[in-house]
PDB file of N, CA and C in Angstrom:
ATOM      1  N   UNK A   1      -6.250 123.893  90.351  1.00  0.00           N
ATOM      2  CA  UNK A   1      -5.767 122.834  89.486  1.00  0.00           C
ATOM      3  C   UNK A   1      -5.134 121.711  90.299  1.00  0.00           C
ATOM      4  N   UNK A   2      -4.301 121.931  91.122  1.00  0.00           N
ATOM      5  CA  UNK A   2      -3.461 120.467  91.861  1.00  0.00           C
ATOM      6  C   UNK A   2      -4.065 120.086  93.045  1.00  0.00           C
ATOM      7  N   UNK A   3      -5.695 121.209  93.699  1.00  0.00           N
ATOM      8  CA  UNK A   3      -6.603 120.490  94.099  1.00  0.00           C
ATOM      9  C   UNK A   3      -7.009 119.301  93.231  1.00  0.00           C
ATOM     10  N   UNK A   4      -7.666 119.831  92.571  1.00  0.00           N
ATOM     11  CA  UNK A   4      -8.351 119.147  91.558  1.00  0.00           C
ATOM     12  C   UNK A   4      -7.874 117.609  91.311  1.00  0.00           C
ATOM     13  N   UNK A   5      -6.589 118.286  90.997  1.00  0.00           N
ATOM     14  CA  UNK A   5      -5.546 116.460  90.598  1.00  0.00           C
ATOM     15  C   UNK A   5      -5.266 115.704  91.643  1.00  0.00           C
ATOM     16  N   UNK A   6      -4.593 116.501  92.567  1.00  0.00           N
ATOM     17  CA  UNK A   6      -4.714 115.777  93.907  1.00  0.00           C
ATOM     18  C   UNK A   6      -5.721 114.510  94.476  1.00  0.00           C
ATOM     19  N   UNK A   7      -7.245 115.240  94.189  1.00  0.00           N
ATOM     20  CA  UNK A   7      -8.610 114.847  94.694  1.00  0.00           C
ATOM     21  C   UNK A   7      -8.684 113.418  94.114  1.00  0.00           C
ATOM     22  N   UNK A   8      -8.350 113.447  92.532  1.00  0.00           N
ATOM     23  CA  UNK A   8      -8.565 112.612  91.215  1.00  0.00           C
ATOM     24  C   UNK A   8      -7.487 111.572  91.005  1.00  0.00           C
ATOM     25  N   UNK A   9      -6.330 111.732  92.321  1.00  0.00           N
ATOM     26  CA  UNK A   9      -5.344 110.789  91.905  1.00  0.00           C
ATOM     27  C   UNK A   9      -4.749 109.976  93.070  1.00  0.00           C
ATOM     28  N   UNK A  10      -5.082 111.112  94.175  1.00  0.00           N
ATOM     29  CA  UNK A  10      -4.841 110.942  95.330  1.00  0.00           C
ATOM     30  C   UNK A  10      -3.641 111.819  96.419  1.00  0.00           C
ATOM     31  N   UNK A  11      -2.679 112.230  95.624  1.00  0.00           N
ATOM     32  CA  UNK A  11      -1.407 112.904  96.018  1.00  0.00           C
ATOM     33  C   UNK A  11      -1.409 114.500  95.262  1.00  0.00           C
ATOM     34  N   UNK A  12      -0.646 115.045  96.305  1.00  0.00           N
ATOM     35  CA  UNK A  12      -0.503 116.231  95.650  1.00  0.00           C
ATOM     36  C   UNK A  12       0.671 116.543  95.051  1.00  0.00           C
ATOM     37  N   UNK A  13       0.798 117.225  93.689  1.00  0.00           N
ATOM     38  CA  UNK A  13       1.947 116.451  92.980  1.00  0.00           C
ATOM     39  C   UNK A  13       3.513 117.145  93.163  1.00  0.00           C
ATOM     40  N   UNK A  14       3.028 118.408  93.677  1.00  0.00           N
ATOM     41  CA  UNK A  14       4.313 119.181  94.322  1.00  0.00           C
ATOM     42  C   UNK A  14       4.825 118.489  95.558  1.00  0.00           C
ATOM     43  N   UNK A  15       4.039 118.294  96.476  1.00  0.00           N
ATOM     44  CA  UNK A  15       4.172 117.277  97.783  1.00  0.00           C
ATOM     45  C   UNK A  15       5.499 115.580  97.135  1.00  0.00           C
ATOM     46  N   UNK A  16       5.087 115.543  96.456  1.00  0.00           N
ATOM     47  CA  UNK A  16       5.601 114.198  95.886  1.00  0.00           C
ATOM     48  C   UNK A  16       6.816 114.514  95.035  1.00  0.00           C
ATOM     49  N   UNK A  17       6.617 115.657  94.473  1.00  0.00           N
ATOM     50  CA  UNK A  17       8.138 115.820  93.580  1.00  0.00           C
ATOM     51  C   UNK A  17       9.080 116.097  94.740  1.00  0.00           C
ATOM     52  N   UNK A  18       8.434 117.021  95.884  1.00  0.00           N
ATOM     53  CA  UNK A  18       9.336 117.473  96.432  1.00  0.00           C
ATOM     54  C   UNK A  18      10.207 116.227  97.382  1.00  0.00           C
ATOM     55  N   UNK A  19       9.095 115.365  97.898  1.00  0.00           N
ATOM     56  CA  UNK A  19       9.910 114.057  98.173  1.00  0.00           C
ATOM     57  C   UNK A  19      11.176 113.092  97.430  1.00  0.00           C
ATOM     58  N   UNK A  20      10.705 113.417  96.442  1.00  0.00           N
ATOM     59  CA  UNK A  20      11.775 112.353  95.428  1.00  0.00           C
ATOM     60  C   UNK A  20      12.627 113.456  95.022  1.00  0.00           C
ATOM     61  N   UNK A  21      12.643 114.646  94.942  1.00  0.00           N
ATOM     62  CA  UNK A  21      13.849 115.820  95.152  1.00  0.00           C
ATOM     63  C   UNK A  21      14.700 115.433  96.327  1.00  0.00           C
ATOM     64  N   UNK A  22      13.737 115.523  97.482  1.00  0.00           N
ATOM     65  CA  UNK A  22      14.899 115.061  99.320  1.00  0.00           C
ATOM     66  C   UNK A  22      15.404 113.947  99.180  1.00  0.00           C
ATOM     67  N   UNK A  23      14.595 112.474  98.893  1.00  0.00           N
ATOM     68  CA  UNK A  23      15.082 111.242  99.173  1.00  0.00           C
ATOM     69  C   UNK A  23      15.602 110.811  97.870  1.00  0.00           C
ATOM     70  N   UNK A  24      15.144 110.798  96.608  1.00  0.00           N
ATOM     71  CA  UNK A  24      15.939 110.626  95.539  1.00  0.00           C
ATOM     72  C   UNK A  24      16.959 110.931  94.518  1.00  0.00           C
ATOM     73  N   UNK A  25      17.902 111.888  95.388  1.00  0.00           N
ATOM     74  CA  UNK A  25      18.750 112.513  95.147  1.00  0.00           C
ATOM     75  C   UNK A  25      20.251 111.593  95.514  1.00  0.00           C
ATOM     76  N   UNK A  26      21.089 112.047  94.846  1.00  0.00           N
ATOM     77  CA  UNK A  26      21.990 111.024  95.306  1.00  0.00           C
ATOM     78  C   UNK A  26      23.376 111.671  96.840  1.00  0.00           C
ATOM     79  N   UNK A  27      22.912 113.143  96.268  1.00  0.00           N
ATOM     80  CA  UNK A  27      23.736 113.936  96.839  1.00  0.00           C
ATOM     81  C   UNK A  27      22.882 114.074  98.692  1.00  0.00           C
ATOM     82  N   UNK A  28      21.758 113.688  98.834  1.00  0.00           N
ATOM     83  CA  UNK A  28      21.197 113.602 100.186  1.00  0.00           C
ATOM     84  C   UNK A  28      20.741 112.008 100.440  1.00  0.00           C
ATOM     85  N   UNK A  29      21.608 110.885 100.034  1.00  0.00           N
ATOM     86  CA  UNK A  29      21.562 109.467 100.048  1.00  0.00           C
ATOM     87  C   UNK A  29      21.964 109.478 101.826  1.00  0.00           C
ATOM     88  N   UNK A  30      22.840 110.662 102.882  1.00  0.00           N
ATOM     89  CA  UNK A  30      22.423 110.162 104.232  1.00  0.00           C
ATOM     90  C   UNK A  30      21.172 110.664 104.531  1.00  0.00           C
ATOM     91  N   UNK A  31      20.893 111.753 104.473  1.00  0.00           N
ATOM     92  CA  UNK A  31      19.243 111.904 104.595  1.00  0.00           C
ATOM     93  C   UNK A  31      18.461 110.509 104.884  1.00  0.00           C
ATOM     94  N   UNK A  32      18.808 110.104 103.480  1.00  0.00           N
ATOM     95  CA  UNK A  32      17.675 108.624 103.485  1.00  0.00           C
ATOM     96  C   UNK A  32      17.929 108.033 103.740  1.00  0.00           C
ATOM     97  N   UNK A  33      19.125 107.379 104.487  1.00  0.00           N
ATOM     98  CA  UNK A  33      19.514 106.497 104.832  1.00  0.00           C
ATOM     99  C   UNK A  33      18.681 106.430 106.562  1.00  0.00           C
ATOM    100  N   UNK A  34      19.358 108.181 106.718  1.00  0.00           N
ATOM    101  CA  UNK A  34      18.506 108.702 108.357  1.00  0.00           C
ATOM    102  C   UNK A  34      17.192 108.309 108.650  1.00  0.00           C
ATOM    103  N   UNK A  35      16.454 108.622 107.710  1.00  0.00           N
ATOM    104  CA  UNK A  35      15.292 108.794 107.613  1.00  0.00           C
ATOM    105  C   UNK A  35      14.710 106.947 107.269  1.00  0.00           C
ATOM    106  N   UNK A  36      14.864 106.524 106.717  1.00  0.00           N
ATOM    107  CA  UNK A  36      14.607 104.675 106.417  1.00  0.00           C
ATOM    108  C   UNK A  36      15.057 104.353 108.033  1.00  0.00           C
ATOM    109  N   UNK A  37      16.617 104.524 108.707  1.00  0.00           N
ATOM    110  CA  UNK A  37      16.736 103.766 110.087  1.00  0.00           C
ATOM    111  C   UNK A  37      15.942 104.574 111.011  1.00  0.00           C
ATOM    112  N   UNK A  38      15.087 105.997 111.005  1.00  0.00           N
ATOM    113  CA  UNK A  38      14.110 106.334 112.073  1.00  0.00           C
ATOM    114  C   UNK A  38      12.905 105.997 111.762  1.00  0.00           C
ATOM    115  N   UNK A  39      12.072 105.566 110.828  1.00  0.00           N
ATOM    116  CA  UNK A  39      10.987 104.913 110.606  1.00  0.00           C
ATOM    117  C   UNK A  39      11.152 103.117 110.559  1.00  0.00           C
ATOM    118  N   UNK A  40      12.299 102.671 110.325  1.00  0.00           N
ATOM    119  CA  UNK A  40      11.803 101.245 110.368  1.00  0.00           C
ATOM    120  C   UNK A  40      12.628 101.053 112.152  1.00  0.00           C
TER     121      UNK A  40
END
């Protein structure tokens, strides 16, 4: 099944919740802060 959706949408949708679980959380806001100043 989340092949399937994946294939048809582009992302896999556990992959993606689990991102906006790490970075869109407010309680791991240094995380992202870390993570935004080691990629840019």
């Amino acid at each position: 099944m989340y092949q399937e959706l994946s294939v048809a949408i582009g992302i896999i949708p556990l992959v993606d919740y689990a991102f906006k679980m790490l970075f869109g959380n407010e309680l791991h806001k240094p995380v992202t802060i870390h993570f935004l100043n080691s990629v840019l």
